[in-house]
PDB file of N, CA and C in Angstrom:
ATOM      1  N   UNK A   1      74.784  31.221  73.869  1.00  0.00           N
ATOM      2  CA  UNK A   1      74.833  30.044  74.716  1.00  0.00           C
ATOM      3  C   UNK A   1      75.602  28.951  73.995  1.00  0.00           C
ATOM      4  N   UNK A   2      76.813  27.952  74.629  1.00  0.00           N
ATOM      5  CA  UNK A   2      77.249  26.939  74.379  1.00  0.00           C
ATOM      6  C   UNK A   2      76.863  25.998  75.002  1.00  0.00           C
ATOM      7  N   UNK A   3      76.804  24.474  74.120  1.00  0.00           N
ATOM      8  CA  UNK A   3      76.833  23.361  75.718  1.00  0.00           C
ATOM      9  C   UNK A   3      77.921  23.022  76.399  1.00  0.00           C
ATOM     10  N   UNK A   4      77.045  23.235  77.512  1.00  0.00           N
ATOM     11  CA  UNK A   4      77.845  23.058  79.028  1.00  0.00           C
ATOM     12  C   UNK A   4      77.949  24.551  79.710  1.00  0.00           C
ATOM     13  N   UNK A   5      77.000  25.489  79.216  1.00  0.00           N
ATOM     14  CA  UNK A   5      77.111  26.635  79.633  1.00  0.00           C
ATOM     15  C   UNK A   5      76.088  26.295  80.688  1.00  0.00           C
ATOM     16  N   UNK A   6      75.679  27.180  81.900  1.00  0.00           N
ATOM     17  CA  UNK A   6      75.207  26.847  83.058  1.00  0.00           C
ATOM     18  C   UNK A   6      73.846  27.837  82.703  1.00  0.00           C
ATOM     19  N   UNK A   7      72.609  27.769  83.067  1.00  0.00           N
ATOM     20  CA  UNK A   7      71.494  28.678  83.045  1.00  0.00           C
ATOM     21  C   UNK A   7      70.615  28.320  84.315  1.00  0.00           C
ATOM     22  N   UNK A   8      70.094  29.919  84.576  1.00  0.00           N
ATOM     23  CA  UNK A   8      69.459  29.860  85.724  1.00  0.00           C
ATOM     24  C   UNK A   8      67.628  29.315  85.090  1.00  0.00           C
ATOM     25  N   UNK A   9      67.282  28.314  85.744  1.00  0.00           N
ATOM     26  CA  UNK A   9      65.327  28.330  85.521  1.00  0.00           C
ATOM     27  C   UNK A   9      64.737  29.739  85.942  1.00  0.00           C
ATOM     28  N   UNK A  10      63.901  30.251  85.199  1.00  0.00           N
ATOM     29  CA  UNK A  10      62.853  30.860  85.740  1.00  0.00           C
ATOM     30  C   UNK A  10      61.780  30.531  84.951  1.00  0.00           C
ATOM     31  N   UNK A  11      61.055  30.749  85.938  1.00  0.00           N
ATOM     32  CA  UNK A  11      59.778  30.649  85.718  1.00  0.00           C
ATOM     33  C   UNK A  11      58.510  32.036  85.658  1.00  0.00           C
ATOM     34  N   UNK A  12      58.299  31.753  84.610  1.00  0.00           N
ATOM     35  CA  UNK A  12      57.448  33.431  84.229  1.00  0.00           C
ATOM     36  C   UNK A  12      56.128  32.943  84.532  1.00  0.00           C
ATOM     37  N   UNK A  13      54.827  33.934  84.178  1.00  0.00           N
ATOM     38  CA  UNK A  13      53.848  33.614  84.464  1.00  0.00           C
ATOM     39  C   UNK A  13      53.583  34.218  85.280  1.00  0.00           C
ATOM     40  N   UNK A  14      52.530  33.657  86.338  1.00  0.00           N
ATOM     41  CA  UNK A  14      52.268  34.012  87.917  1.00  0.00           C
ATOM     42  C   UNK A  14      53.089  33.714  88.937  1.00  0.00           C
ATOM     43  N   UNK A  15      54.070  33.036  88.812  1.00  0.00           N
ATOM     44  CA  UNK A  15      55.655  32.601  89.517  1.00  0.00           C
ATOM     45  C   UNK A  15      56.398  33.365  89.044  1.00  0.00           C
ATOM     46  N   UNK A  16      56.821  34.128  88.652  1.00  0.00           N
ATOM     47  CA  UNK A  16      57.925  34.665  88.387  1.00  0.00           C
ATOM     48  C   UNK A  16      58.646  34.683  89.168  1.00  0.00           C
ATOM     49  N   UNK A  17      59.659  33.621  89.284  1.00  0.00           N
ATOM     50  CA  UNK A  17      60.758  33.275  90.420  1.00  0.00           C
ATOM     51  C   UNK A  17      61.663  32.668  89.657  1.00  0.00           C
ATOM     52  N   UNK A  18      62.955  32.190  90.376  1.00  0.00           N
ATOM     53  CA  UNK A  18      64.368  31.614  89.887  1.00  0.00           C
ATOM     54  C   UNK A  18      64.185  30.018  90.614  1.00  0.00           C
ATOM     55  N   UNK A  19      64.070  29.295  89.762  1.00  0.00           N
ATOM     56  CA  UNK A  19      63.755  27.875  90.579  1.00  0.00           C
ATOM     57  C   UNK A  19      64.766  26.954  90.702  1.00  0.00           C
ATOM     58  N   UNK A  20      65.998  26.881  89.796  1.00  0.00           N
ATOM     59  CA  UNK A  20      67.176  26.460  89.538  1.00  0.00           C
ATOM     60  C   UNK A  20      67.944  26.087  88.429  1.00  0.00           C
ATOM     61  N   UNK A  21      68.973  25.816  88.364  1.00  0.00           N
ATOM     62  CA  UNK A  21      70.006  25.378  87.328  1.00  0.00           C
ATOM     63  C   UNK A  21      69.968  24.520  86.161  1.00  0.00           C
ATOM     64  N   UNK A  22      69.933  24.460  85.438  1.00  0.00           N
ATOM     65  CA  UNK A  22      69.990  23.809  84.000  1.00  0.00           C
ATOM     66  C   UNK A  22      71.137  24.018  83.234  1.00  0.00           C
ATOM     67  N   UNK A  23      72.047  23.013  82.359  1.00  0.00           N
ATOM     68  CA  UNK A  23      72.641  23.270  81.630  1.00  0.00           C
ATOM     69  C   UNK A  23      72.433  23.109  80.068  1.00  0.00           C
ATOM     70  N   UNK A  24      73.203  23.774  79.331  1.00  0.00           N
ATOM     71  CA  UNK A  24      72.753  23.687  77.896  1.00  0.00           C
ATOM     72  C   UNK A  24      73.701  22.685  77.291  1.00  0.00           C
ATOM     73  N   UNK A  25      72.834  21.979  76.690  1.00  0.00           N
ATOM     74  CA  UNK A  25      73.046  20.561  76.148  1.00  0.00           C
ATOM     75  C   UNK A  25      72.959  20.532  74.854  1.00  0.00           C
ATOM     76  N   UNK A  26      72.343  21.998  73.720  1.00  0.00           N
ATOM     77  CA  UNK A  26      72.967  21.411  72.236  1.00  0.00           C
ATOM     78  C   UNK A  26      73.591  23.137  71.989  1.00  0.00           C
ATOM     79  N   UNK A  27      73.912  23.108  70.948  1.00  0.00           N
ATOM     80  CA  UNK A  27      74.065  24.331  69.984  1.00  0.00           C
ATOM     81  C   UNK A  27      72.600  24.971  69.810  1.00  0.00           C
ATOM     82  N   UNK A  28      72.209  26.251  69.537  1.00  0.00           N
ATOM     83  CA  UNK A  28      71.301  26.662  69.084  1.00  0.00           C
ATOM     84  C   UNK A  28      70.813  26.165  67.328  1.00  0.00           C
ATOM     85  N   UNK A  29      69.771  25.899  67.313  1.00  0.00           N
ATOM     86  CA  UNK A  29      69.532  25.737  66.416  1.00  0.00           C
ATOM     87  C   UNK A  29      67.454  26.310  66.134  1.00  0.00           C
ATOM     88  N   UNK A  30      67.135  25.985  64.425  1.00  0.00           N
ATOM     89  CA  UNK A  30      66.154  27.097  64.677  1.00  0.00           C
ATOM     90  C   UNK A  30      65.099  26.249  65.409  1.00  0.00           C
ATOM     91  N   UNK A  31      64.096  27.184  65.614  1.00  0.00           N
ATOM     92  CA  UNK A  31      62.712  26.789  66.608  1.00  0.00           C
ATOM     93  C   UNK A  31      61.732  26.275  65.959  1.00  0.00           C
ATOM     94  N   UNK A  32      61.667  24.823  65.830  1.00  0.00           N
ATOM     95  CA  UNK A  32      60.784  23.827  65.398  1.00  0.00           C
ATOM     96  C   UNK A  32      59.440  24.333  64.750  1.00  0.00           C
ATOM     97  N   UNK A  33      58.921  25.601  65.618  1.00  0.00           N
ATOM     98  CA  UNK A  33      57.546  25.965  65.388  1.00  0.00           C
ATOM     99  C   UNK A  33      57.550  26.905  64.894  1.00  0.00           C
ATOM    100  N   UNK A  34      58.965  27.721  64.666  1.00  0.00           N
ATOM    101  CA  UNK A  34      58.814  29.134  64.067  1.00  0.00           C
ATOM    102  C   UNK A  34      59.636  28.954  63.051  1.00  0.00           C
ATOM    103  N   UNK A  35      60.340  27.603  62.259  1.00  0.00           N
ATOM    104  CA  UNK A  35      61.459  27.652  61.383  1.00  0.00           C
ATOM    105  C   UNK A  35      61.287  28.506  60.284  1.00  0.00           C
ATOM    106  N   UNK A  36      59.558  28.332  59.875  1.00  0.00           N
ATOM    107  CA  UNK A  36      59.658  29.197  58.174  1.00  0.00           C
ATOM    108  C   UNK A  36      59.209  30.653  58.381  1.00  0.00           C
ATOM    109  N   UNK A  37      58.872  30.733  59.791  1.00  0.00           N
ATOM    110  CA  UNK A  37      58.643  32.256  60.070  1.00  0.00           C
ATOM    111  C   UNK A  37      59.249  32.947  60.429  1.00  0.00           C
ATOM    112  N   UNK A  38      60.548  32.590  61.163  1.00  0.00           N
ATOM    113  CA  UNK A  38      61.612  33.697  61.563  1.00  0.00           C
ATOM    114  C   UNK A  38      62.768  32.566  61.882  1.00  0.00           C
ATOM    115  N   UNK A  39      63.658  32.705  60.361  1.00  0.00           N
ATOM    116  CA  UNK A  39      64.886  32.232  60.854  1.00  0.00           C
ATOM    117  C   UNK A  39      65.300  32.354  61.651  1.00  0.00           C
ATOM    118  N   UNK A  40      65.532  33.680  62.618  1.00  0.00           N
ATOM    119  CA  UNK A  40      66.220  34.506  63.599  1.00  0.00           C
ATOM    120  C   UNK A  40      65.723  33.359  65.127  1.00  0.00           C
ATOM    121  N   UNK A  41      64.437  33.114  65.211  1.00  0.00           N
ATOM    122  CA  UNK A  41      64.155  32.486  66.455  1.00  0.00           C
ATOM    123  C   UNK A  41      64.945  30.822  66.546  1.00  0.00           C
ATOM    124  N   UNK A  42      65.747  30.325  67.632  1.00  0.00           N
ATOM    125  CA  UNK A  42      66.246  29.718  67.584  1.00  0.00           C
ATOM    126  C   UNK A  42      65.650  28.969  69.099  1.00  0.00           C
ATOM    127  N   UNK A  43      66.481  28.217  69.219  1.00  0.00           N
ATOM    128  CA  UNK A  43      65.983  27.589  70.568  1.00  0.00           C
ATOM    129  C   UNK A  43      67.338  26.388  71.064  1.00  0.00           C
ATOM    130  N   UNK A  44      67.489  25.709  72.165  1.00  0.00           N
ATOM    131  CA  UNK A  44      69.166  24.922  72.791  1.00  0.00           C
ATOM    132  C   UNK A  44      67.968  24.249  73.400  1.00  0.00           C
ATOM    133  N   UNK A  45      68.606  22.604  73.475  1.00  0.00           N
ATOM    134  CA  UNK A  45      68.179  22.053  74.506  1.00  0.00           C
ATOM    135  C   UNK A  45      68.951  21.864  76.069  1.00  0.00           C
ATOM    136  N   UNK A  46      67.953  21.820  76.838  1.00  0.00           N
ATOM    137  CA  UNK A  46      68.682  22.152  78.216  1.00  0.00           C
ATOM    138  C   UNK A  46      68.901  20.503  79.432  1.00  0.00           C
ATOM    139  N   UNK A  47      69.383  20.395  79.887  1.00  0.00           N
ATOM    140  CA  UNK A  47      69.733  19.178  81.153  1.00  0.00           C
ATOM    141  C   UNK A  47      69.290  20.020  82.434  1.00  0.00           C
ATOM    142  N   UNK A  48      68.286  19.637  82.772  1.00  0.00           N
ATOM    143  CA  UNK A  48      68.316  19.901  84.234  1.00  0.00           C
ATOM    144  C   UNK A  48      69.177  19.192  85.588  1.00  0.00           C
ATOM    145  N   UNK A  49      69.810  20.390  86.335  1.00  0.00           N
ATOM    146  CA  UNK A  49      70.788  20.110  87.097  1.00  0.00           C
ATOM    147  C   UNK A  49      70.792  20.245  88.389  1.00  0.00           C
ATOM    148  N   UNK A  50      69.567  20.772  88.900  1.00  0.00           N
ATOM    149  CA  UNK A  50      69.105  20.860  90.152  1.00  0.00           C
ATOM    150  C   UNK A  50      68.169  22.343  90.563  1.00  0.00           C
ATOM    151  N   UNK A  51      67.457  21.794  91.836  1.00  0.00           N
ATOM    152  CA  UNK A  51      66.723  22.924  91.981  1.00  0.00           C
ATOM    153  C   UNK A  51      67.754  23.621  92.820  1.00  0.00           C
ATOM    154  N   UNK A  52      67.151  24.849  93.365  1.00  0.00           N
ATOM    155  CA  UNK A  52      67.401  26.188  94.084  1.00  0.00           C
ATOM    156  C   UNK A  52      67.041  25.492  95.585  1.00  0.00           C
ATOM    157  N   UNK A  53      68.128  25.623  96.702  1.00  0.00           N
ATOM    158  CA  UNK A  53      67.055  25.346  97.898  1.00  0.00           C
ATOM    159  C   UNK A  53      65.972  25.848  98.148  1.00  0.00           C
ATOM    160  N   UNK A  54      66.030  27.297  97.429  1.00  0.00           N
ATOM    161  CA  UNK A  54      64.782  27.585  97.958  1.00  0.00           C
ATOM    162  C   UNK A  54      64.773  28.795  96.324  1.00  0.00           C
ATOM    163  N   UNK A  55      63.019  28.994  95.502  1.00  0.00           N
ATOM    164  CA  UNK A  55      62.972  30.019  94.513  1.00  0.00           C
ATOM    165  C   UNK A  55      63.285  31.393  95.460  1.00  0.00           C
ATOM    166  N   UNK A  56      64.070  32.491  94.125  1.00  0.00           N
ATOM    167  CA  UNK A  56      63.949  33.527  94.195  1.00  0.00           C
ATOM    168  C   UNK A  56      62.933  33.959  93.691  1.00  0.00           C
ATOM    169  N   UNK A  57      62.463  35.019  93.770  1.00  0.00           N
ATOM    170  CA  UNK A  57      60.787  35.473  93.505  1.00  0.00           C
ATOM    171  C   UNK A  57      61.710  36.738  92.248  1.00  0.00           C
ATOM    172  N   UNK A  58      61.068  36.729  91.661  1.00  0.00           N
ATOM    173  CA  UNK A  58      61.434  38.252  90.780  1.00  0.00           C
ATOM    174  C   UNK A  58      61.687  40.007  91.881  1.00  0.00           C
ATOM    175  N   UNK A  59      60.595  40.004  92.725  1.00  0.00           N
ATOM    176  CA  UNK A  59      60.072  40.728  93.359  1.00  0.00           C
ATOM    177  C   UNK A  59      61.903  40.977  94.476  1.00  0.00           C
ATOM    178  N   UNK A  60      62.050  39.872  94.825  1.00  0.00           N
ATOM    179  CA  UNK A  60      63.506  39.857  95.469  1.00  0.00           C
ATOM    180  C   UNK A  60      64.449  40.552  94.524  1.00  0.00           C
ATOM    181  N   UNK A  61      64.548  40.347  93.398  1.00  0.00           N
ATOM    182  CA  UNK A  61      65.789  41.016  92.574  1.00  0.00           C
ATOM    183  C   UNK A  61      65.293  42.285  92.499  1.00  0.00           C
ATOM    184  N   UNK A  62      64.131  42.172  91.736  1.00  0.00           N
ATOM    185  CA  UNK A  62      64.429  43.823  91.485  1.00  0.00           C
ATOM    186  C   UNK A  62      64.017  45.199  92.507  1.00  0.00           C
ATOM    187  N   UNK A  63      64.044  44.916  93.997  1.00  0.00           N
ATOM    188  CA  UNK A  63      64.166  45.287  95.033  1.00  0.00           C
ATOM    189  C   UNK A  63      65.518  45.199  96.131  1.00  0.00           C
ATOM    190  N   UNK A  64      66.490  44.479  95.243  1.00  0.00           N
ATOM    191  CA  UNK A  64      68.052  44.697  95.943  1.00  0.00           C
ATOM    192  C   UNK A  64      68.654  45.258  94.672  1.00  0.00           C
ATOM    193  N   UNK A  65      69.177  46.781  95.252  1.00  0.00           N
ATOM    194  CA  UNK A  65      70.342  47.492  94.501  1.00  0.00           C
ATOM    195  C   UNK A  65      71.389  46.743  93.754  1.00  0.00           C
ATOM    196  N   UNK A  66      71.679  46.036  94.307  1.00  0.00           N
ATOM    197  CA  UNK A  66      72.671  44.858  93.489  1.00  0.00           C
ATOM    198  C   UNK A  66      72.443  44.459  92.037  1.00  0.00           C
ATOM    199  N   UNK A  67      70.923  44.196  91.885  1.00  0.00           N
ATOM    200  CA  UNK A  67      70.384  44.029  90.802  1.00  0.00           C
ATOM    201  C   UNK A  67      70.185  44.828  89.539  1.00  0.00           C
ATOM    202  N   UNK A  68      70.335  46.385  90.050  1.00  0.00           N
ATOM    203  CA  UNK A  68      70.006  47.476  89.311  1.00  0.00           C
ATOM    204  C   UNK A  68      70.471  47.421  87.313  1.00  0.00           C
ATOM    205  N   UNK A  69      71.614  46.839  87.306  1.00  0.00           N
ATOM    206  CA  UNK A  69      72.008  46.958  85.884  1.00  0.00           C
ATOM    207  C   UNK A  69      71.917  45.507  85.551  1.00  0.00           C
ATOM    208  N   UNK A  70      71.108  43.974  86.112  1.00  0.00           N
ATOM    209  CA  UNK A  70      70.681  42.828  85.763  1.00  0.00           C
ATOM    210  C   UNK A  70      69.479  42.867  84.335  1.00  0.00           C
ATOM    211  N   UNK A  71      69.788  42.359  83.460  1.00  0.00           N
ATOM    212  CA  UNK A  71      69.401  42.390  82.370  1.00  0.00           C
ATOM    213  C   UNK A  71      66.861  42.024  82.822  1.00  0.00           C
ATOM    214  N   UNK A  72      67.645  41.129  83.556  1.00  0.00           N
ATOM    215  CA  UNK A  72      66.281  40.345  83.544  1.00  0.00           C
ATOM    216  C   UNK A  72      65.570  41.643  84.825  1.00  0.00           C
ATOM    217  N   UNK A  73      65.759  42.832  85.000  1.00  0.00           N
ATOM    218  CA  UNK A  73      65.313  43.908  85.665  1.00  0.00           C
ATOM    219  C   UNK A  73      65.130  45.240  84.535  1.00  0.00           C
ATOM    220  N   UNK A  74      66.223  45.127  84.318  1.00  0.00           N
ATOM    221  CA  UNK A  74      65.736  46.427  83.217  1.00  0.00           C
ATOM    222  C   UNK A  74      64.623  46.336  81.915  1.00  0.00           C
ATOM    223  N   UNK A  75      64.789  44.808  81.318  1.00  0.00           N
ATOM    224  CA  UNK A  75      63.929  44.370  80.016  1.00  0.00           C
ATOM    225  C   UNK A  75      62.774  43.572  80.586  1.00  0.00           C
ATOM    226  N   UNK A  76      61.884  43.919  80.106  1.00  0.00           N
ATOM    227  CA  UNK A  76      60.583  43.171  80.348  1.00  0.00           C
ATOM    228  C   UNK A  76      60.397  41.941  79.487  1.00  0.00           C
ATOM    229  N   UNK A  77      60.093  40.803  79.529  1.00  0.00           N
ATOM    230  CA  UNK A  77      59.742  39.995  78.218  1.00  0.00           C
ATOM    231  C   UNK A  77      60.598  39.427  77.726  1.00  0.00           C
ATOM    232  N   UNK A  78      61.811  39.137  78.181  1.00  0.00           N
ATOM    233  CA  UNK A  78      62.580  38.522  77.273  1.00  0.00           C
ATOM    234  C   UNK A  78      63.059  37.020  78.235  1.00  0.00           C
ATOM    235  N   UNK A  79      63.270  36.345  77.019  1.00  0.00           N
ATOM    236  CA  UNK A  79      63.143  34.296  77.566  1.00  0.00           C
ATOM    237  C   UNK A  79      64.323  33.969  77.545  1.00  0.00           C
ATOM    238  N   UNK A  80      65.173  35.146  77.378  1.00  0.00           N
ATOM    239  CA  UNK A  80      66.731  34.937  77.440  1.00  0.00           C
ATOM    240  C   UNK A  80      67.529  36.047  77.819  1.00  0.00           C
ATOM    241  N   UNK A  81      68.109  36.340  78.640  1.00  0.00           N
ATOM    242  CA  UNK A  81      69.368  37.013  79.205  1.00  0.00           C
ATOM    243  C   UNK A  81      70.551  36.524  79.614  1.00  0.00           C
ATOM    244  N   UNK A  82      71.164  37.125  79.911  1.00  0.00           N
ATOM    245  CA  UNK A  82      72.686  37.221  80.210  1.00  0.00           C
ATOM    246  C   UNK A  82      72.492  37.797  81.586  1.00  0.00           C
ATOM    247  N   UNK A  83      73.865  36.797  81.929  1.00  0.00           N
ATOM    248  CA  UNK A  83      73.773  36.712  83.614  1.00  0.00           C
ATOM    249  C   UNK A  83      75.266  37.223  84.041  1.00  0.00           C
ATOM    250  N   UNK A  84      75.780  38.290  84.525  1.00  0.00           N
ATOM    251  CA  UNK A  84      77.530  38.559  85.242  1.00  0.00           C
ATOM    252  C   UNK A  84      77.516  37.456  85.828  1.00  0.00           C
ATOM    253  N   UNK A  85      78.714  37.076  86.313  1.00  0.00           N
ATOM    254  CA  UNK A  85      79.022  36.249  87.171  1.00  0.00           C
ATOM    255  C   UNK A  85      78.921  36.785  88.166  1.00  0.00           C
ATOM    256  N   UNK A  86      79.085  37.880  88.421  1.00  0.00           N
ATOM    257  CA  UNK A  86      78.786  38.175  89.594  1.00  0.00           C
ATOM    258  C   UNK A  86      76.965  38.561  90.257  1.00  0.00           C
ATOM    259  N   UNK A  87      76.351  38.796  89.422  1.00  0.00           N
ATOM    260  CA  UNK A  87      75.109  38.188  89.373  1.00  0.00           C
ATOM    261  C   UNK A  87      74.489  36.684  89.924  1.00  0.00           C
ATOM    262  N   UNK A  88      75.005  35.982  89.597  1.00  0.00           N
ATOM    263  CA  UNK A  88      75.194  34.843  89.333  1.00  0.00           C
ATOM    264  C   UNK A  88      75.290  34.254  90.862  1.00  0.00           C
ATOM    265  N   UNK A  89      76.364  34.736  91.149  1.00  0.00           N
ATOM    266  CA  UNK A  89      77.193  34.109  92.880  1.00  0.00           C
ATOM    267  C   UNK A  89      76.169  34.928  93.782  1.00  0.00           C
ATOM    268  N   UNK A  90      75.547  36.047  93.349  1.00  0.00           N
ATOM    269  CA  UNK A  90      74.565  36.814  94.368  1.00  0.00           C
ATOM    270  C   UNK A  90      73.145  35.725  94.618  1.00  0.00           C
ATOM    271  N   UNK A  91      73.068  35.641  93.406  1.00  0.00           N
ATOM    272  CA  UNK A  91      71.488  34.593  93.419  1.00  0.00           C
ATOM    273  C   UNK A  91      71.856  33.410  94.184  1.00  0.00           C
ATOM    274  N   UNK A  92      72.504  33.008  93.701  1.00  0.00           N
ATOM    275  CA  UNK A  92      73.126  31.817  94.687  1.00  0.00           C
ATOM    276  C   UNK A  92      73.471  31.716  96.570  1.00  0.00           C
ATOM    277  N   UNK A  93      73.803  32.860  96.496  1.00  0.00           N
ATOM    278  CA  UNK A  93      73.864  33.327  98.188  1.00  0.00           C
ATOM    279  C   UNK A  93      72.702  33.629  98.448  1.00  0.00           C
ATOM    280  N   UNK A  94      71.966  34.293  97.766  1.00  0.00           N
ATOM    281  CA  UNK A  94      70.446  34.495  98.707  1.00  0.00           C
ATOM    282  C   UNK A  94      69.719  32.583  98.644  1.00  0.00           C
ATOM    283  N   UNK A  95      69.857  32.025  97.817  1.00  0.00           N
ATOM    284  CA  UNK A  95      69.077  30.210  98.048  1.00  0.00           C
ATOM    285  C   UNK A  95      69.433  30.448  99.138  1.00  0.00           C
ATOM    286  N   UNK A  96      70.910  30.209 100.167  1.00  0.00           N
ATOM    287  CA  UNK A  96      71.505  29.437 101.095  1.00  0.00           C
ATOM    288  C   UNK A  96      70.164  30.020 102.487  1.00  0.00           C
TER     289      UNK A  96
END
């Protein structure tokens, strides 16, 4: 991630949905709470940039074929993925 790179919100938990857009606003740097325990964990601060007209639910992605090779479908657990662009323009057409 760079700043000014674009990221989708989700929200994990009992929501697990896509709620909207945020951009990244620093460089990675390490994670305040984990600095002396795992260099490796890092963390960016983010700008929120608007919501979604409406959340995607998790349950929506990984029930359209489209989704099949989407990172945030195949891996369980992870607070960061990578999004195609063309990914990307799909989520966006289902808000409208």
């Amino acid at each position: 991630m760079h700043p000014g790179d674009l990221a989708l919100i989700y929200h994990t938990g009992t929501e697990r949905q896509i709620v909207g857009i945020a951009e990244i606003a620093s460089a990675p740097y390490p994670d305040p709470q984990h600095a002396t325990a795992n260099a490796k964990l890092v963390v960016v601060d983010v700008r929120f940039v608007r919501r979604l007209p409406r959340p995607i639910p998790l349950t929506t992605i990984k029930t359209d074929p489209f989704f099949a090779d989407f990172a945030l479908v195949r891996q369980a657990r992870l607070s960061v993925v990578p999004i195609e662009d063309r990914h990307w323009e799909r989520i966006l057409q289902i808000t409208l």
